[in-house]
Structures are given as C-alpha cells and as structure tokens.
PDB file of N, CA and C in Angstrom:
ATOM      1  N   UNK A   1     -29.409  27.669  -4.720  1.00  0.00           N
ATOM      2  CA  UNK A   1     -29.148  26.285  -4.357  1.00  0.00           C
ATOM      3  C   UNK A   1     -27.650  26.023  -4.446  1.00  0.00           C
ATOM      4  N   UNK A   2     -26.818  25.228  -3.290  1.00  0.00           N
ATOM      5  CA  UNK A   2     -25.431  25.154  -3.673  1.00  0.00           C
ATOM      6  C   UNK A   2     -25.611  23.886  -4.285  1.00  0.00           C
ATOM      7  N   UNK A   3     -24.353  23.855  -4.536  1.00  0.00           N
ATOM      8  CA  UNK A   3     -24.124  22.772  -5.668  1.00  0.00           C
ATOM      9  C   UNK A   3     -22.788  22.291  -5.611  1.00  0.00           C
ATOM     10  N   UNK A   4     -21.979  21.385  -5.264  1.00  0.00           N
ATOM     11  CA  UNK A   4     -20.727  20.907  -5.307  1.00  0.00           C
ATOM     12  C   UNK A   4     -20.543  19.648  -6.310  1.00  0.00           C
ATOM     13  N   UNK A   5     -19.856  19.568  -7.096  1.00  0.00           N
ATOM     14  CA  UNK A   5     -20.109  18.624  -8.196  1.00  0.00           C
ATOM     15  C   UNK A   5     -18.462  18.306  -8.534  1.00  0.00           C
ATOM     16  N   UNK A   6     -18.268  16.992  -7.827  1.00  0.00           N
ATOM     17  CA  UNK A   6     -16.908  16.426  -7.894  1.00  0.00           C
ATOM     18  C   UNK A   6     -16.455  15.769  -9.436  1.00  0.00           C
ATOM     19  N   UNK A   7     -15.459  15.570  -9.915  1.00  0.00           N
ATOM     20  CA  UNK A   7     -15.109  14.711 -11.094  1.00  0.00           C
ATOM     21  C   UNK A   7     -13.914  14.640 -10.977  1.00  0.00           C
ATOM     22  N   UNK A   8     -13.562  13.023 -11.828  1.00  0.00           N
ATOM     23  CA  UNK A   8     -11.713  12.815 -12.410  1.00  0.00           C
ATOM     24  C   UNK A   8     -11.542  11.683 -11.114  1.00  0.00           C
ATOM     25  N   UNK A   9     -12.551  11.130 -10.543  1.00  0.00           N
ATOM     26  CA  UNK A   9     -12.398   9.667 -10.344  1.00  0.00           C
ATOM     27  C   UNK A   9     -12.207   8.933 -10.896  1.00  0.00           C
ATOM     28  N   UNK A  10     -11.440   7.716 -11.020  1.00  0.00           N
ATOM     29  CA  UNK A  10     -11.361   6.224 -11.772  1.00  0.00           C
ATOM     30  C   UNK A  10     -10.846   5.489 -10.845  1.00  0.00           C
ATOM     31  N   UNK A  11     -10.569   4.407 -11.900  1.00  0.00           N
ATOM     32  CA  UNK A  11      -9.801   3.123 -11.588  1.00  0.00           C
ATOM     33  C   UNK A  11      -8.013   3.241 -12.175  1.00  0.00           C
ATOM     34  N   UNK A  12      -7.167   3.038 -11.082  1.00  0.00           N
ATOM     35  CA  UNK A  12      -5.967   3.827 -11.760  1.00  0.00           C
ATOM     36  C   UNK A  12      -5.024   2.493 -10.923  1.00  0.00           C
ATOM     37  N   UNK A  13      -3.912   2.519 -11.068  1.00  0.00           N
ATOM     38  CA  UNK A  13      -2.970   1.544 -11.113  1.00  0.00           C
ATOM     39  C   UNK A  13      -1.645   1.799  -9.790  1.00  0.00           C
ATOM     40  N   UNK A  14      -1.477   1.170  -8.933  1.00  0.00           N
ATOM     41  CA  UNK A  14      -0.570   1.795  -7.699  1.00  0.00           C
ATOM     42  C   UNK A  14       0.626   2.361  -8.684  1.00  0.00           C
ATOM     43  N   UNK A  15       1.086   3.551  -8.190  1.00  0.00           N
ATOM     44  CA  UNK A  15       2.175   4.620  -8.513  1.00  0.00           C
ATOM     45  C   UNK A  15       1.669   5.894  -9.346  1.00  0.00           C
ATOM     46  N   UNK A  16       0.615   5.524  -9.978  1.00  0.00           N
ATOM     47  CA  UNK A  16      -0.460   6.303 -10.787  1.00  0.00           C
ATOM     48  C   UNK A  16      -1.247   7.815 -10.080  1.00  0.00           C
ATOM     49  N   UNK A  17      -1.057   8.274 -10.939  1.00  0.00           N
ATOM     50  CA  UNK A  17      -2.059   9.861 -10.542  1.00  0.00           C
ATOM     51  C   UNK A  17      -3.256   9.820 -11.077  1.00  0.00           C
ATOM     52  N   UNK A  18      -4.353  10.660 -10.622  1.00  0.00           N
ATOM     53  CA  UNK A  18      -5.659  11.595 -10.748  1.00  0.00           C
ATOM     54  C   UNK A  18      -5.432  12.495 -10.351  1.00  0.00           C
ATOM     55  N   UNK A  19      -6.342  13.523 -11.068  1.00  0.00           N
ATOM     56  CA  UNK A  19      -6.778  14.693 -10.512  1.00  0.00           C
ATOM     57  C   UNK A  19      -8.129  14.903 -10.335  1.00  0.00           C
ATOM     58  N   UNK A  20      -8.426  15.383  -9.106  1.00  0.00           N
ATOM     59  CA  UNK A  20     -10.253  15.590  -8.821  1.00  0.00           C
ATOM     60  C   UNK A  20     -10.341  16.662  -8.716  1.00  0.00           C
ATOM     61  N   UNK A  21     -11.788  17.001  -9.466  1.00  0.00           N
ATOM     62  CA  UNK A  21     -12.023  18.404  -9.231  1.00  0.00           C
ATOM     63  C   UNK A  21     -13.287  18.693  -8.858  1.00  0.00           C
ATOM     64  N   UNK A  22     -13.801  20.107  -7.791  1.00  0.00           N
ATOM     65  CA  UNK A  22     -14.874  20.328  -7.285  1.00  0.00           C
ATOM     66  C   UNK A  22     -15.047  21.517  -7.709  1.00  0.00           C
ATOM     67  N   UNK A  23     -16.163  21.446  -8.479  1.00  0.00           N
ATOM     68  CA  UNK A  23     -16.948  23.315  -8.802  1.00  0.00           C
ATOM     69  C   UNK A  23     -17.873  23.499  -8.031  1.00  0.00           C
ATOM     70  N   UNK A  24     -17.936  24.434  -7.619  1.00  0.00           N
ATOM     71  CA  UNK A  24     -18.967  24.809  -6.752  1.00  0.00           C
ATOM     72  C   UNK A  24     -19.705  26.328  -6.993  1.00  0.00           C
ATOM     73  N   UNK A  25     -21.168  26.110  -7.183  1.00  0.00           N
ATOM     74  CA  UNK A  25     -22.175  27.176  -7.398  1.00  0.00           C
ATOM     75  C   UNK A  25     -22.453  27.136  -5.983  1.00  0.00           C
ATOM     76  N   UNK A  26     -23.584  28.268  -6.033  1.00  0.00           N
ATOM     77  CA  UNK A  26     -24.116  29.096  -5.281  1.00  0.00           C
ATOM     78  C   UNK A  26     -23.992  29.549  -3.752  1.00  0.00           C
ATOM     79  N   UNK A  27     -22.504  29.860  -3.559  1.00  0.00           N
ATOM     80  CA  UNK A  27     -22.044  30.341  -2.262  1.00  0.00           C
ATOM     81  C   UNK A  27     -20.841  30.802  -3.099  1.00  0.00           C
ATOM     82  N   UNK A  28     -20.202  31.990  -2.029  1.00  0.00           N
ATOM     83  CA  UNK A  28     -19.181  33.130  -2.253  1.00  0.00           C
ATOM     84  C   UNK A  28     -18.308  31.895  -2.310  1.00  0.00           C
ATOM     85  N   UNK A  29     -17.734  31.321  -3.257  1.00  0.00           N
ATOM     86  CA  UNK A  29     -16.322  30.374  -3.319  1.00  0.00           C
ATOM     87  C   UNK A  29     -15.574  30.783  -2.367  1.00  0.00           C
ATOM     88  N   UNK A  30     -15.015  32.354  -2.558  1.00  0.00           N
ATOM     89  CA  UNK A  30     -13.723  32.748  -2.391  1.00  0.00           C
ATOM     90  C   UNK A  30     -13.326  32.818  -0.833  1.00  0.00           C
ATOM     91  N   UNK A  31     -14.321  32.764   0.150  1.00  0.00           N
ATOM     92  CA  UNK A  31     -14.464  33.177   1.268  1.00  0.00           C
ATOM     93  C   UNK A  31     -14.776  31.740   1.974  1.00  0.00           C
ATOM     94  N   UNK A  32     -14.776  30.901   1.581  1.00  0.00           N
ATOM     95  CA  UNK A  32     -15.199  29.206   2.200  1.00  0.00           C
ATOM     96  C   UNK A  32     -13.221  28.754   2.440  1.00  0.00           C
ATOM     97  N   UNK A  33     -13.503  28.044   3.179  1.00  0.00           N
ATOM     98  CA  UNK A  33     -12.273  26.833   3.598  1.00  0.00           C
ATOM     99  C   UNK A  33     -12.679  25.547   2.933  1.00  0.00           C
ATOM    100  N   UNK A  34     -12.066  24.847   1.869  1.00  0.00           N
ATOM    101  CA  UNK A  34     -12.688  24.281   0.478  1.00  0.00           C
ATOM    102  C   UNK A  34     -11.529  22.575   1.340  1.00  0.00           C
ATOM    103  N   UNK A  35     -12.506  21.434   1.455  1.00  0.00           N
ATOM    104  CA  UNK A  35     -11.548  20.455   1.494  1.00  0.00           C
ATOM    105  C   UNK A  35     -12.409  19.328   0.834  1.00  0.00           C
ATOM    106  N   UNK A  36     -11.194  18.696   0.954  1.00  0.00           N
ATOM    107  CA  UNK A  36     -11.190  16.939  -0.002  1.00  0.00           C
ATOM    108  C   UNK A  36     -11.652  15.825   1.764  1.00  0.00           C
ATOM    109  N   UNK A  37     -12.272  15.068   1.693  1.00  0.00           N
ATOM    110  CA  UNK A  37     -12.914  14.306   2.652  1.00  0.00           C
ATOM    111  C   UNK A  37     -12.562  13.247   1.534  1.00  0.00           C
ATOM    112  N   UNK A  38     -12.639  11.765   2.319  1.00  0.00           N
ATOM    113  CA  UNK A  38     -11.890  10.431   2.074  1.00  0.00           C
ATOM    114  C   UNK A  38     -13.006   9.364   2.932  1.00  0.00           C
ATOM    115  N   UNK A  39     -13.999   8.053   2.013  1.00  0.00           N
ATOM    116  CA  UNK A  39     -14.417   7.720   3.077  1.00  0.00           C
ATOM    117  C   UNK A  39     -13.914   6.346   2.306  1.00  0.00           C
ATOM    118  N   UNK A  40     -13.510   5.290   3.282  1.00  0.00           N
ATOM    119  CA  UNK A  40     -13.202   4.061   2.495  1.00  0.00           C
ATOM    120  C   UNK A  40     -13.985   2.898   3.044  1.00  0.00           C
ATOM    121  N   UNK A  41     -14.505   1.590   2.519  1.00  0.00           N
ATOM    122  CA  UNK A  41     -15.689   0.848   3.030  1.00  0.00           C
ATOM    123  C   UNK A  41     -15.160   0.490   4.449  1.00  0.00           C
ATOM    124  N   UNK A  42     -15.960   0.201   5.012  1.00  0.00           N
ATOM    125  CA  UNK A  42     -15.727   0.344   6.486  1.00  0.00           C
ATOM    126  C   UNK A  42     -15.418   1.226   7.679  1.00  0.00           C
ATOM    127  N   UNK A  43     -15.174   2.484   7.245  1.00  0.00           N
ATOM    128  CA  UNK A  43     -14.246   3.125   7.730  1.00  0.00           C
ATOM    129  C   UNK A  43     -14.741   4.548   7.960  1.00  0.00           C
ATOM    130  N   UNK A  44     -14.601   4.987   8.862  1.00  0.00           N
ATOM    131  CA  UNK A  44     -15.474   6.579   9.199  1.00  0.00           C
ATOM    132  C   UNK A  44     -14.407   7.803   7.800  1.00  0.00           C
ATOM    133  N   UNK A  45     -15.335   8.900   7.384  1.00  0.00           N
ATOM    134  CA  UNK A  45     -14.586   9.426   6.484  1.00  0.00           C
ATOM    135  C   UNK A  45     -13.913  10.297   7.207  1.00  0.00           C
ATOM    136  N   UNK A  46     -12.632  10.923   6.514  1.00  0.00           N
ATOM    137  CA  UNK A  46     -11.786  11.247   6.992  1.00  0.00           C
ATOM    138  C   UNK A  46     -10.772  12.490   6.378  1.00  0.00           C
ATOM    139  N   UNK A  47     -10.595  13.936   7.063  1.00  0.00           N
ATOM    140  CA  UNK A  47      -9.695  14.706   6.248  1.00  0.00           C
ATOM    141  C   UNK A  47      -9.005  14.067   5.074  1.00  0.00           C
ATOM    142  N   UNK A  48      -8.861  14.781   4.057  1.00  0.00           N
ATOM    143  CA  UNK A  48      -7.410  14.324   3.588  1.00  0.00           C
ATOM    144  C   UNK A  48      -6.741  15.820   2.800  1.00  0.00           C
ATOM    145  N   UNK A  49      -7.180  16.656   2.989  1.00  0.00           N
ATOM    146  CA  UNK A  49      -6.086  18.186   2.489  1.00  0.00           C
ATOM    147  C   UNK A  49      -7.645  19.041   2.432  1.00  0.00           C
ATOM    148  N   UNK A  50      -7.277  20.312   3.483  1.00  0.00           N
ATOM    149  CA  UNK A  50      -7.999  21.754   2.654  1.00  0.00           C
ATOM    150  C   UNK A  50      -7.094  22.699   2.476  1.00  0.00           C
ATOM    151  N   UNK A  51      -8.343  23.620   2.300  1.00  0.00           N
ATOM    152  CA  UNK A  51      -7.372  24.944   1.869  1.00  0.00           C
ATOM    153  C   UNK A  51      -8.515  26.391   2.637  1.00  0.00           C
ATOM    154  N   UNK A  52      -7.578  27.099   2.778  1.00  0.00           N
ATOM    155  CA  UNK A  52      -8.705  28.153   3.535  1.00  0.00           C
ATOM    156  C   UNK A  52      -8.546  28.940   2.227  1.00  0.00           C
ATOM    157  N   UNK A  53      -9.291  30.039   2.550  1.00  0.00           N
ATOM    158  CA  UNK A  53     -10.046  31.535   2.059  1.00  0.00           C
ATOM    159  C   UNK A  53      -8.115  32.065   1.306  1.00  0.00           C
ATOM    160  N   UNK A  54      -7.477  32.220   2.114  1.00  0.00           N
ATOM    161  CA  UNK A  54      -6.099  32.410   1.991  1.00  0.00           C
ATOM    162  C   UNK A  54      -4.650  31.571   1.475  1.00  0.00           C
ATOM    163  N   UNK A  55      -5.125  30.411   1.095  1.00  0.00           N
ATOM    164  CA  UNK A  55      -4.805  29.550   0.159  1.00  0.00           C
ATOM    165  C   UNK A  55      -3.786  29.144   0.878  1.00  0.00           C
ATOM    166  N   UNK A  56      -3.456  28.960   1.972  1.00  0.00           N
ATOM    167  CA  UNK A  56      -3.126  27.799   3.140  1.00  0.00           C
ATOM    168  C   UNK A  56      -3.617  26.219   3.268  1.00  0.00           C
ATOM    169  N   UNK A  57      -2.821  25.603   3.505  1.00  0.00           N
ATOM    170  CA  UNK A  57      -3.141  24.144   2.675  1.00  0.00           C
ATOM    171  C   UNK A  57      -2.446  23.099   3.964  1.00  0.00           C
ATOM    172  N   UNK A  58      -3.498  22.296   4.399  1.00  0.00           N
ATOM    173  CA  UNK A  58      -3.158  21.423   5.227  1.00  0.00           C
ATOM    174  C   UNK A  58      -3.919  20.175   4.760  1.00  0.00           C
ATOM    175  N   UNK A  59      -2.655  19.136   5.001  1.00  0.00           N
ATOM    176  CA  UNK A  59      -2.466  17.978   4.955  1.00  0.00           C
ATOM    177  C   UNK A  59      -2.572  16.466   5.527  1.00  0.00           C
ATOM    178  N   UNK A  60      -3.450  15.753   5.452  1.00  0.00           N
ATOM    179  CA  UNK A  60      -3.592  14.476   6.379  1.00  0.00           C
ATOM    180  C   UNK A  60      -2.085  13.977   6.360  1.00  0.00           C
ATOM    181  N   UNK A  61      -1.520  13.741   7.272  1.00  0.00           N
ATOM    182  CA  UNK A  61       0.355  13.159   7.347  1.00  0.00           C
ATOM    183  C   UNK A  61       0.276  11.880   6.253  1.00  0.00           C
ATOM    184  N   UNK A  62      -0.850  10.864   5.922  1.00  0.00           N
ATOM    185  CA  UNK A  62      -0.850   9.977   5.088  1.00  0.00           C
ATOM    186  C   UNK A  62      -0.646   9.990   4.023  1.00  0.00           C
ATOM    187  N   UNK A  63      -0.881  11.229   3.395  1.00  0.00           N
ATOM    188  CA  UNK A  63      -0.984  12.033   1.926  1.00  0.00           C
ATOM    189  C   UNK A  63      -0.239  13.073   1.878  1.00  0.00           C
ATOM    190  N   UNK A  64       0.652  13.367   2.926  1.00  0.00           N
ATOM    191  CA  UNK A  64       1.665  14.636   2.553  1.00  0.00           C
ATOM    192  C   UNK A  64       3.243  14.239   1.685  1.00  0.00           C
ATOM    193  N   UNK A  65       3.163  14.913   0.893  1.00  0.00           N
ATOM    194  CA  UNK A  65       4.324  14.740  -0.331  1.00  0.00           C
ATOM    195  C   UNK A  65       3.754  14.256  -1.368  1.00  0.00           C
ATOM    196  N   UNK A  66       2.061  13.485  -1.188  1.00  0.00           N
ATOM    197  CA  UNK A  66       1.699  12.624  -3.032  1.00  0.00           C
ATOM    198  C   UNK A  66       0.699  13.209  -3.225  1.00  0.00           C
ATOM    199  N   UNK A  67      -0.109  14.491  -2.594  1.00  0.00           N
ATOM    200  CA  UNK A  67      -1.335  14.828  -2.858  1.00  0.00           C
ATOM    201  C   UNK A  67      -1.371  16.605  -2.702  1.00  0.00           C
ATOM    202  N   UNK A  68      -1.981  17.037  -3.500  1.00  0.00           N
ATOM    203  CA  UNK A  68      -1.794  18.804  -3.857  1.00  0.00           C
ATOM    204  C   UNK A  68      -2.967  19.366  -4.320  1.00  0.00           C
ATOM    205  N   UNK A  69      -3.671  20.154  -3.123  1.00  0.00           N
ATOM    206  CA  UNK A  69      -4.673  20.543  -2.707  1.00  0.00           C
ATOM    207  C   UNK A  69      -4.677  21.844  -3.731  1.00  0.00           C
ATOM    208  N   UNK A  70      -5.793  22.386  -4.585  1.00  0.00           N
ATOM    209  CA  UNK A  70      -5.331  23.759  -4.441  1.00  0.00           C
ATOM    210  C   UNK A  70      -6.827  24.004  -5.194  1.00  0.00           C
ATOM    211  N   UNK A  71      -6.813  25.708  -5.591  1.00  0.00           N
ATOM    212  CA  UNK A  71      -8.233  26.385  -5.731  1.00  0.00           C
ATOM    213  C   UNK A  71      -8.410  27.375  -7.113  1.00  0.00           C
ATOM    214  N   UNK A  72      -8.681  27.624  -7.924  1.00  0.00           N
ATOM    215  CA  UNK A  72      -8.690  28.681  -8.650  1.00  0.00           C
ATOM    216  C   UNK A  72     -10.088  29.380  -8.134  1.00  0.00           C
ATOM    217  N   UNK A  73     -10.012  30.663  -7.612  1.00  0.00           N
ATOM    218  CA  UNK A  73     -11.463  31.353  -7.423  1.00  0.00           C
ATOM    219  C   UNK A  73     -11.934  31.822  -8.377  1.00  0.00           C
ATOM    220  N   UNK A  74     -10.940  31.937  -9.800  1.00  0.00           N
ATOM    221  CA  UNK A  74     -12.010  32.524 -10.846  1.00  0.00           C
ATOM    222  C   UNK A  74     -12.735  31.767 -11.337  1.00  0.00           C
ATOM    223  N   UNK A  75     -12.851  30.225 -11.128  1.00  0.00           N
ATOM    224  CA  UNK A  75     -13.515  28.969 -11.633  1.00  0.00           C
ATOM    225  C   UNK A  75     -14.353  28.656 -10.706  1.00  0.00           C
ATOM    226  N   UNK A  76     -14.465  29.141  -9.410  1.00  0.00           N
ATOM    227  CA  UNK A  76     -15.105  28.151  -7.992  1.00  0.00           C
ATOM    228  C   UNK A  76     -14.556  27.013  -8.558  1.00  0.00           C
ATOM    229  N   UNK A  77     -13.488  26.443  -8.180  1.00  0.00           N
ATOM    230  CA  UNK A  77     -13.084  24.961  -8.435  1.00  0.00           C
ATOM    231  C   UNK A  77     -12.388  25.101  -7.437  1.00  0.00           C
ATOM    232  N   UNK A  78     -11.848  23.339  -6.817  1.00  0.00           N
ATOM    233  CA  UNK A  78     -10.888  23.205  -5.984  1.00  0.00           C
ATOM    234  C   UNK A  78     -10.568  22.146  -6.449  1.00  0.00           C
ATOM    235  N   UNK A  79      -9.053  21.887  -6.629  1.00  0.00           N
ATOM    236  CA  UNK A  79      -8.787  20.105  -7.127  1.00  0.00           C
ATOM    237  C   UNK A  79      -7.692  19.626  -6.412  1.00  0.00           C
ATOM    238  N   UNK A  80      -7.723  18.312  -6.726  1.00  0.00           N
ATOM    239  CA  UNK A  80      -6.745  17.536  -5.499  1.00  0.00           C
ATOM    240  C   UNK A  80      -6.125  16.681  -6.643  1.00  0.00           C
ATOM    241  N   UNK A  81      -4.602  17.215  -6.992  1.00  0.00           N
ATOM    242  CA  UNK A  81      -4.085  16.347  -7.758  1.00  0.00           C
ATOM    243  C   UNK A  81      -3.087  15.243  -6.544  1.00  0.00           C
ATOM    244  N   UNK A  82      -3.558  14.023  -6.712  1.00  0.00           N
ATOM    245  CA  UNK A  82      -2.598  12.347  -6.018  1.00  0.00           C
ATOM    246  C   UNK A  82      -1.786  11.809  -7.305  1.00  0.00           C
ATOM    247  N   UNK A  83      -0.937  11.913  -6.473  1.00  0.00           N
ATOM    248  CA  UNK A  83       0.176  11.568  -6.880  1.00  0.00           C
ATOM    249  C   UNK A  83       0.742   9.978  -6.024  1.00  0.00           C
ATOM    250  N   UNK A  84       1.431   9.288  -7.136  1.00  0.00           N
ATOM    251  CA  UNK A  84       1.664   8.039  -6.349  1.00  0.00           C
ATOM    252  C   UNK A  84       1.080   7.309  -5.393  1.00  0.00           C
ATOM    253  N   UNK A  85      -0.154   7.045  -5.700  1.00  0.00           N
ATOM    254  CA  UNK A  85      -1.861   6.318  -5.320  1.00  0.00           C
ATOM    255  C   UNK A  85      -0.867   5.090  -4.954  1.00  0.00           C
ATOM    256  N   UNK A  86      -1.850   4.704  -3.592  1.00  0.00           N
ATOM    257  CA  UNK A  86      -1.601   3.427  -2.917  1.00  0.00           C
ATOM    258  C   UNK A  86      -3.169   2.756  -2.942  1.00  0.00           C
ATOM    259  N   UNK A  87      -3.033   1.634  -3.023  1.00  0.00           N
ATOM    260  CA  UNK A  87      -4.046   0.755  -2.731  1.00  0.00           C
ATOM    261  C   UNK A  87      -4.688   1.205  -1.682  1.00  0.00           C
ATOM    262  N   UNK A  88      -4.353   1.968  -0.437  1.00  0.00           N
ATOM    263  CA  UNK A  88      -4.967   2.259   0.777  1.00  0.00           C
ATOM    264  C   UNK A  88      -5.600   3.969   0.518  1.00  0.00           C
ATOM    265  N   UNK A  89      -5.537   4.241  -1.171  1.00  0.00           N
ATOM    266  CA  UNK A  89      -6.294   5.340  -1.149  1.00  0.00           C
ATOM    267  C   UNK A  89      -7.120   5.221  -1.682  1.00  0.00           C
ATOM    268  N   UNK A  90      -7.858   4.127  -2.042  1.00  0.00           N
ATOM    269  CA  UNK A  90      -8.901   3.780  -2.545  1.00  0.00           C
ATOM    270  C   UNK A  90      -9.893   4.153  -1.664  1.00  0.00           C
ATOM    271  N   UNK A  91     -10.650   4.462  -2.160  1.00  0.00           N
ATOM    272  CA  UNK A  91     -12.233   5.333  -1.177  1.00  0.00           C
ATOM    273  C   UNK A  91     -13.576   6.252  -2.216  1.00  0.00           C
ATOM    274  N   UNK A  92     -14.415   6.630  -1.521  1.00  0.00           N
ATOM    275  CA  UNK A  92     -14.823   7.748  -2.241  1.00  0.00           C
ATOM    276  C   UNK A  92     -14.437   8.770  -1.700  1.00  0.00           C
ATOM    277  N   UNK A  93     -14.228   9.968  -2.834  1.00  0.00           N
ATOM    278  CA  UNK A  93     -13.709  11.028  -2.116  1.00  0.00           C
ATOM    279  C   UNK A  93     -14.772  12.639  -2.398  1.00  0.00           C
ATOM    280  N   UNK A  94     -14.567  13.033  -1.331  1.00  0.00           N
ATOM    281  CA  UNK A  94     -15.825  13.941  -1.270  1.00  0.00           C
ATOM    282  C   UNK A  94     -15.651  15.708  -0.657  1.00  0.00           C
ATOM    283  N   UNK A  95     -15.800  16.294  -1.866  1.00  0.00           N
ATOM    284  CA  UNK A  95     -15.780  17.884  -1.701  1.00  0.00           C
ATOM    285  C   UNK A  95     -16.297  18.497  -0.340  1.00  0.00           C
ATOM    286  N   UNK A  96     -15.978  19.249   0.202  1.00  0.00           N
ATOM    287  CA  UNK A  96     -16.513  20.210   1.149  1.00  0.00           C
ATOM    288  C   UNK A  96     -16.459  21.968   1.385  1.00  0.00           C
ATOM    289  N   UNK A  97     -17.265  22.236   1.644  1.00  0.00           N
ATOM    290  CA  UNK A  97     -17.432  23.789   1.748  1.00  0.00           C
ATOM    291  C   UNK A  97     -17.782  24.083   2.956  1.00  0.00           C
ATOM    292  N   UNK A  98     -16.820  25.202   3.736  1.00  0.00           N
ATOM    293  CA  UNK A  98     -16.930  25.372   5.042  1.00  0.00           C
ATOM    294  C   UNK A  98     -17.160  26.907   5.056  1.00  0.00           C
ATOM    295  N   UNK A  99     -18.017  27.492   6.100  1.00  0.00           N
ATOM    296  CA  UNK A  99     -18.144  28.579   6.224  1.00  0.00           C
ATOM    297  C   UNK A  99     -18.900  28.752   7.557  1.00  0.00           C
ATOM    298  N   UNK A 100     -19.898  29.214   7.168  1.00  0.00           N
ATOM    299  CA  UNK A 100     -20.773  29.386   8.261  1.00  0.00           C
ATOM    300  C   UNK A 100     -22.074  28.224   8.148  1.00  0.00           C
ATOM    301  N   UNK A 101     -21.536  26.981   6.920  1.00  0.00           N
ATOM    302  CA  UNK A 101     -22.246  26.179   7.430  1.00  0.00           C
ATOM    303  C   UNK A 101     -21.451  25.015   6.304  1.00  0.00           C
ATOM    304  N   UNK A 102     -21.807  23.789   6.498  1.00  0.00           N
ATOM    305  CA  UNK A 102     -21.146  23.199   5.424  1.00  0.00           C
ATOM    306  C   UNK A 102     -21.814  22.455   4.713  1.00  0.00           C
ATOM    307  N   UNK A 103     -21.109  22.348   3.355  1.00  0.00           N
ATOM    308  CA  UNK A 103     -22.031  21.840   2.518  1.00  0.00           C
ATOM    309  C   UNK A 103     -20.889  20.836   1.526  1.00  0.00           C
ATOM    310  N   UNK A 104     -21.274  19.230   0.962  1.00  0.00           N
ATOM    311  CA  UNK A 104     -21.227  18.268   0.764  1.00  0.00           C
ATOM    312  C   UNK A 104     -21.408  18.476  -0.453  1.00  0.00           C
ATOM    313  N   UNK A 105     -20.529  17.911  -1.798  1.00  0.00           N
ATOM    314  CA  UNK A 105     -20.750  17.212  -2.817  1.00  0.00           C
ATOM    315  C   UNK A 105     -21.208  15.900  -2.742  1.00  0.00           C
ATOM    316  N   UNK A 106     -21.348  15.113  -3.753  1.00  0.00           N
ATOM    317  CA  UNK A 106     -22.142  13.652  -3.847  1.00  0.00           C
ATOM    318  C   UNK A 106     -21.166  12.992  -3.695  1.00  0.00           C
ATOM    319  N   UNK A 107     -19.649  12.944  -4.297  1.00  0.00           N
ATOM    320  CA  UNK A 107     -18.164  12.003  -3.681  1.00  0.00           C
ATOM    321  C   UNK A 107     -18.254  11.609  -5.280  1.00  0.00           C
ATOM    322  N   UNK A 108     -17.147  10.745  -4.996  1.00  0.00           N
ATOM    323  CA  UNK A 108     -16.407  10.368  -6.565  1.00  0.00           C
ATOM    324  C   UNK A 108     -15.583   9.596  -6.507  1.00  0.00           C
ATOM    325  N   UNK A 109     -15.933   8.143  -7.061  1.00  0.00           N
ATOM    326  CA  UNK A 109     -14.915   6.710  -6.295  1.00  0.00           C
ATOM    327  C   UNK A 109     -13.467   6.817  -6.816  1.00  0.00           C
ATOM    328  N   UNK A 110     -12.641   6.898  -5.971  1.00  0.00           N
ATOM    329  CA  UNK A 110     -11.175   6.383  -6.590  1.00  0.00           C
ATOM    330  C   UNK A 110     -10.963   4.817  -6.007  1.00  0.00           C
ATOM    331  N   UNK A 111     -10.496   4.355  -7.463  1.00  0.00           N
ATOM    332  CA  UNK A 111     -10.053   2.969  -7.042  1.00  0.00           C
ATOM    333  C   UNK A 111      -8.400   2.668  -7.736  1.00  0.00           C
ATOM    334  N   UNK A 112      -7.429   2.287  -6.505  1.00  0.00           N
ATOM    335  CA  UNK A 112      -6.534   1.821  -6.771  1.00  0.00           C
ATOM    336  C   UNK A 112      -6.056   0.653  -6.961  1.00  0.00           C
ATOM    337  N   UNK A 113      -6.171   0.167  -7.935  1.00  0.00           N
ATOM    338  CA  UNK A 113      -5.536  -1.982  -8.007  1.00  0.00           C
ATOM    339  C   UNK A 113      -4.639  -1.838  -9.404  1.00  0.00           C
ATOM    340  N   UNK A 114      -4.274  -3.023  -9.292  1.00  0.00           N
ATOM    341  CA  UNK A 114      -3.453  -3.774 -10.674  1.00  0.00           C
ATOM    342  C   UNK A 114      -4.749  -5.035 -11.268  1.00  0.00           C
TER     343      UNK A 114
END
C-alpha cells in the first residue's frame, strides 16, 4: 500500500518559515519525480517545486528564491523548506509521487496571517 504522509504545516506569520515534510512508503522512493502541489480556496491546485530521480529541482516563478525543494532517499522523505511566506501562500499543500503512476498524500494546511 503507498502511503504519502505530509507534516510541519501551521499557522505562521508573513516573513516567517516552515518546513514540510513527505515520507513516503511503499514505492521505490528513489526512482519517482517527488513534488509539492499548492491548492488555495477557490483556486485549481497548482505546481509549486519538484525534484526528479536525479535531484534536479524546478520551481513555480512565484516561489523561486523563498522555497527549497529537496529529498533524502535514505529516509523516503521529500521536504519543502518556505522561506519568507506571503499571505498568498496560504493553501493546503500536498505531496506527490510520479512515476509510472501517481500517487497523492492527504495535504497539510499552511496558513499565513498576523
């Protein structure tokens, strides 16, 4: 059974960091293209950084310079440390595993206010 299991959501303060992290059981980690998905109310969800098999790392232009995608394969983890959170990154944000088929964590609310 796979399993993607996001954490290190909150409620955090504009200029403020999190870090999220996705472990993932039962598929070859090391060999998936591992990304962070963004859905905010109203709003279709949306890239926001993966990483392939080869630890190549692409970026939604909205989040490039405050957000840092990356993977340890000896953990199956992938985490997305944000940096300098805007109110407009408020969303749930949601793991993905790409391969030859894809597979969805449950998401994990970030909320940005004062």
């Amino acid at each position: 059974q796979v399993q993607l299991v996001e954490s290190g959501g909150g409620l955090v303060q504009p200029g403020g960091s999190l870090r999220l992290s996705c472990a993932v059981s039962g598929v070859i980690f090391s060999i998936h293209t591992m990304g962070w998905y963004r859905q905010a109310p109203g709003k279709q969800r949306e890239l926001v950084a993966s990483i392939n098999s080869g630890g190549s790392a692409n970026y939604a232009d909205s989040v490039k310079g405050r957000f840092t995608i990356s993977r340890d394969n000896a953990k199956n983890t992938v985490y997305l440390q944000m940096n300098s959170l805007q109110s407009e990154d408020t969303a749930v944000y949601y793991c993905n595993a790409q391969k030859w088929y894809s597979y969805w964590g449950q998401g994990t609310q970030v909320t940005v206010s004062s």
